[in-house]
C-alpha atoms as a PDB file:
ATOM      1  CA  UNK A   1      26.586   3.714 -21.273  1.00  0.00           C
ATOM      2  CA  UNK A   2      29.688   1.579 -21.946  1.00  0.00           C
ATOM      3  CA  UNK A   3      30.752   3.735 -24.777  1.00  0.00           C
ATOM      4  CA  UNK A   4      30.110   6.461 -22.440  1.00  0.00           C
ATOM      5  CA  UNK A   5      32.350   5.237 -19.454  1.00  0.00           C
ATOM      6  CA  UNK A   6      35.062   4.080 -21.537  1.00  0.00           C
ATOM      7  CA  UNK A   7      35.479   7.746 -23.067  1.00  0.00           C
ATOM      8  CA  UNK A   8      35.280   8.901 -19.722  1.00  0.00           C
ATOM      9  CA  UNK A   9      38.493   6.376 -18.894  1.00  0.00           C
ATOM     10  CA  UNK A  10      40.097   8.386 -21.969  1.00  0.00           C
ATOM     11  CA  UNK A  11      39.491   5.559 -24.433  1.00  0.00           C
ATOM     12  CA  UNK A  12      39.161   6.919 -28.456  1.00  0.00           C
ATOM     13  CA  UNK A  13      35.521   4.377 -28.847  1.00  0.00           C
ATOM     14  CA  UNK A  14      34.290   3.921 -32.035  1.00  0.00           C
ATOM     15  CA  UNK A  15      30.676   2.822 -31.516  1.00  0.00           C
ATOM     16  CA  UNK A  16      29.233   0.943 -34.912  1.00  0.00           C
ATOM     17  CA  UNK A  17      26.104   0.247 -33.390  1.00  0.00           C
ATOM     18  CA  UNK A  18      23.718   2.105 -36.081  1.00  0.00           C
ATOM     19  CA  UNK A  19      26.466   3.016 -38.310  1.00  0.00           C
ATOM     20  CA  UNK A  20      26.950   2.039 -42.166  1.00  0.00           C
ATOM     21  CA  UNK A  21      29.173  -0.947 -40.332  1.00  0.00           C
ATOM     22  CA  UNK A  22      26.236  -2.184 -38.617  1.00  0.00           C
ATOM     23  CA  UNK A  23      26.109  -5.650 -39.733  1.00  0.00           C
ATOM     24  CA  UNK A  24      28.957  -6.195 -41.153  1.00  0.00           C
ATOM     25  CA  UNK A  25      30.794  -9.660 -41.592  1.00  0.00           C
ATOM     26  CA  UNK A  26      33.153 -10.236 -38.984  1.00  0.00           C
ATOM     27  CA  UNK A  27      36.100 -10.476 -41.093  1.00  0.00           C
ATOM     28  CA  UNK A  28      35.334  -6.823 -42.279  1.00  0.00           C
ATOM     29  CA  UNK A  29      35.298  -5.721 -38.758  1.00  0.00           C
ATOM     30  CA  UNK A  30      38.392  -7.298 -37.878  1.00  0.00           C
ATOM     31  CA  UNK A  31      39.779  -5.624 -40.936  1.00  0.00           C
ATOM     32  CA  UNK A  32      38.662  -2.226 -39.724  1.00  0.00           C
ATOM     33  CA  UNK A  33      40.241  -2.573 -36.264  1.00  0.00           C
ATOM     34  CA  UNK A  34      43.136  -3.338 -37.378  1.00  0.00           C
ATOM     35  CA  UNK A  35      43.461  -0.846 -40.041  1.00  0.00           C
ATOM     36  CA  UNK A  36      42.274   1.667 -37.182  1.00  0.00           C
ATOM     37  CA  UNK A  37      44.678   0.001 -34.507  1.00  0.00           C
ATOM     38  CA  UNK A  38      41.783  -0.379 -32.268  1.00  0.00           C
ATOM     39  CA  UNK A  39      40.749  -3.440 -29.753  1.00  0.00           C
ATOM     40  CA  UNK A  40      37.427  -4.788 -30.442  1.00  0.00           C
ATOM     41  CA  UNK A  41      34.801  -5.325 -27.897  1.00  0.00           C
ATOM     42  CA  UNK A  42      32.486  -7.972 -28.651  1.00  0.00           C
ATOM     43  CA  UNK A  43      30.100 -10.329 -27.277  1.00  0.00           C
ATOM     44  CA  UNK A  44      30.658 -12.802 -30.400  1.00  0.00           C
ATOM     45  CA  UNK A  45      32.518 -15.909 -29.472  1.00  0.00           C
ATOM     46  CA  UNK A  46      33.438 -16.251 -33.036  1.00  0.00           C
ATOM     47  CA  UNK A  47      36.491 -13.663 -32.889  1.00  0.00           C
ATOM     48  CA  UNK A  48      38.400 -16.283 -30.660  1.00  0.00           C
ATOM     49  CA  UNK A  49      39.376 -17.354 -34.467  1.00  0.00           C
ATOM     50  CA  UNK A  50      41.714 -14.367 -34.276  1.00  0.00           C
ATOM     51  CA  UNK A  51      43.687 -15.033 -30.807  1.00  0.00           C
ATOM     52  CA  UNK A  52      47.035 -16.063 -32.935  1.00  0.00           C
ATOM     53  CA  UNK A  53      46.976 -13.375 -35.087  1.00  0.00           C
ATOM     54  CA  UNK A  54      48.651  -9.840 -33.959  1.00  0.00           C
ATOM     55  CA  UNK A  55      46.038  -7.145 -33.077  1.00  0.00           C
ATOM     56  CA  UNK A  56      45.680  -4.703 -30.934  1.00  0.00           C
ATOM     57  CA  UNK A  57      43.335  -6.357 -28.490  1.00  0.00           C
ATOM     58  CA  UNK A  58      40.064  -8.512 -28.075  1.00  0.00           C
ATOM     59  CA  UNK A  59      37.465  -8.219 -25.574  1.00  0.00           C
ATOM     60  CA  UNK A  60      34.451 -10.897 -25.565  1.00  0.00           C
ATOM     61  CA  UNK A  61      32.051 -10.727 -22.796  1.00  0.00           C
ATOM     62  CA  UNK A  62      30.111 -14.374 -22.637  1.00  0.00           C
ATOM     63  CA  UNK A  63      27.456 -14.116 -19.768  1.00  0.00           C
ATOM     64  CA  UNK A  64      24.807 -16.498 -19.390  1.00  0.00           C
ATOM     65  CA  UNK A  65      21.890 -14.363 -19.388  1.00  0.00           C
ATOM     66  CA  UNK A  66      23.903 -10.826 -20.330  1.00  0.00           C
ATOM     67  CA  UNK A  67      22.078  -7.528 -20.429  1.00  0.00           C
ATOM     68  CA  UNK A  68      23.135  -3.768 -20.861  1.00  0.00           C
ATOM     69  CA  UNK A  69      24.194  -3.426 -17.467  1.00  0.00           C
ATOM     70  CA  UNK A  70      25.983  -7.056 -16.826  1.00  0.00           C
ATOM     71  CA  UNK A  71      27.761  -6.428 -20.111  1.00  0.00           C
ATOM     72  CA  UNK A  72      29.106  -2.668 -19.184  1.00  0.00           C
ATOM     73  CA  UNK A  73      30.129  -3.706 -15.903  1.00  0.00           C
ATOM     74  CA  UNK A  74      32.161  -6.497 -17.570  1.00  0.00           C
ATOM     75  CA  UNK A  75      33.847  -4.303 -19.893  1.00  0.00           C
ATOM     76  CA  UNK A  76      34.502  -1.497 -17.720  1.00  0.00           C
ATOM     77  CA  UNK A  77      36.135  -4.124 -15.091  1.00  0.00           C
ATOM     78  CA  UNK A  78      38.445  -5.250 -17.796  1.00  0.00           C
ATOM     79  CA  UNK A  79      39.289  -1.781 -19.136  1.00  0.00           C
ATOM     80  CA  UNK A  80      40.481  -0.611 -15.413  1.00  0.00           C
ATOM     81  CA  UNK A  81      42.002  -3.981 -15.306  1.00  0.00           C
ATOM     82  CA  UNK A  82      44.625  -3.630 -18.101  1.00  0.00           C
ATOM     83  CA  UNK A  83      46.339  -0.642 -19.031  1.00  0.00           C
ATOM     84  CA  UNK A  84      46.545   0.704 -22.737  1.00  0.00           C
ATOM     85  CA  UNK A  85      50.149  -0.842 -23.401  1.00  0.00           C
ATOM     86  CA  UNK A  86      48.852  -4.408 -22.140  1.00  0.00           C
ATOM     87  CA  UNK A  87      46.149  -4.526 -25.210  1.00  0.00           C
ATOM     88  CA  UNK A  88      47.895  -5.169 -28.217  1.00  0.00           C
ATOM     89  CA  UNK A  89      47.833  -9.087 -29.154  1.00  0.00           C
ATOM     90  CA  UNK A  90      45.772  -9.344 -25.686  1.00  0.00           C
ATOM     91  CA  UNK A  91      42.590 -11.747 -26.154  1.00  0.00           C
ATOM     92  CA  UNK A  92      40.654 -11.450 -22.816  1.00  0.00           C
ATOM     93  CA  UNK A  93      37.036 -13.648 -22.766  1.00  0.00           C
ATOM     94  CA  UNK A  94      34.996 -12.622 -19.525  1.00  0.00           C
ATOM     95  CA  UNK A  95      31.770 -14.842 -18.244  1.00  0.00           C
ATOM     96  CA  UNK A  96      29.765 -14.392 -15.414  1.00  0.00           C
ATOM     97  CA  UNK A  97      32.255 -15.756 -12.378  1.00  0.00           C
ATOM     98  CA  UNK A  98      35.801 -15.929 -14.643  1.00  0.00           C
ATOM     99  CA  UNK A  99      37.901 -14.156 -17.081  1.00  0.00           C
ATOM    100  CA  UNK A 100      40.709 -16.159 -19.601  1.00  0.00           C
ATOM    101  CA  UNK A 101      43.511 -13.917 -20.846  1.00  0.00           C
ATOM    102  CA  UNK A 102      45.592 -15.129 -23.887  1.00  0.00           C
ATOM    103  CA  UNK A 103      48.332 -13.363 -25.779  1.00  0.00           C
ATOM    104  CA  UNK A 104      49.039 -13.620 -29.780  1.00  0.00           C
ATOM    105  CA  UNK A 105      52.696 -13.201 -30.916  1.00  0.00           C
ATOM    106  CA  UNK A 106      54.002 -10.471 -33.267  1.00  0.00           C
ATOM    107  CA  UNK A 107      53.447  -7.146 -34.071  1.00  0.00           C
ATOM    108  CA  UNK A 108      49.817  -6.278 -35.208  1.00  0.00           C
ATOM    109  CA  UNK A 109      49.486  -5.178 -38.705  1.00  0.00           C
ATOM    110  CA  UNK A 110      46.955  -3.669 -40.978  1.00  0.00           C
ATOM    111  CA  UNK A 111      47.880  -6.007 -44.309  1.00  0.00           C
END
């Protein structure tokens, strides 16, 4: 449904939830969203790692007992929240009751 509302919202979603990326280590999807210039969604605390290096925007929902509908709420809020240009370098980690916003510096790159 999230993938759903944020097409709806005019978002280009690439969904890799039983695709061949499925699985993959995080550094390979970082690699692929930046070579794609896309902000990743997430609900893997582990991509904080990346918040200093240029991208093209982080999402990472943290709720304390998430499920489908807690998670696309979150996401959706934060998607009508910011506007496209706001994304890139924009790290954004939402919980239940708050939502942190930090910004990397530079220009994101694919290297």
């Amino acid at each position: 449904m999230t993938v759903e509302g944020l097409r709806s919202l005019g978002h280009d979603v690439k969904d890799i939830r039983g695709a061949s990326d499925q699985g993959a280590a995080d550094a390979d999807l970082w690699r692929l969203a930046l070579a794609e210039r896309r902000a990743l969604v997430t609900t893997d605390k582990g991509f904080t790692e990346y918040r200093s290096t240029p991208h093209y925007g982080i999402l990472i929902v943290r709720l304390r007992q998430p499920n489908r509908q807690k998670i696309h709420n979150s996401v959706m809020h934060v998607f009508e929240r910011f506007s496209e240009e706001e994304w890139p370098n924009l790290l954004v980690v939402v919980r239940d009751t708050t939502m942190s916003t930090s910004r990397a510096g530079g220009e994101p790159s694919s290297n």
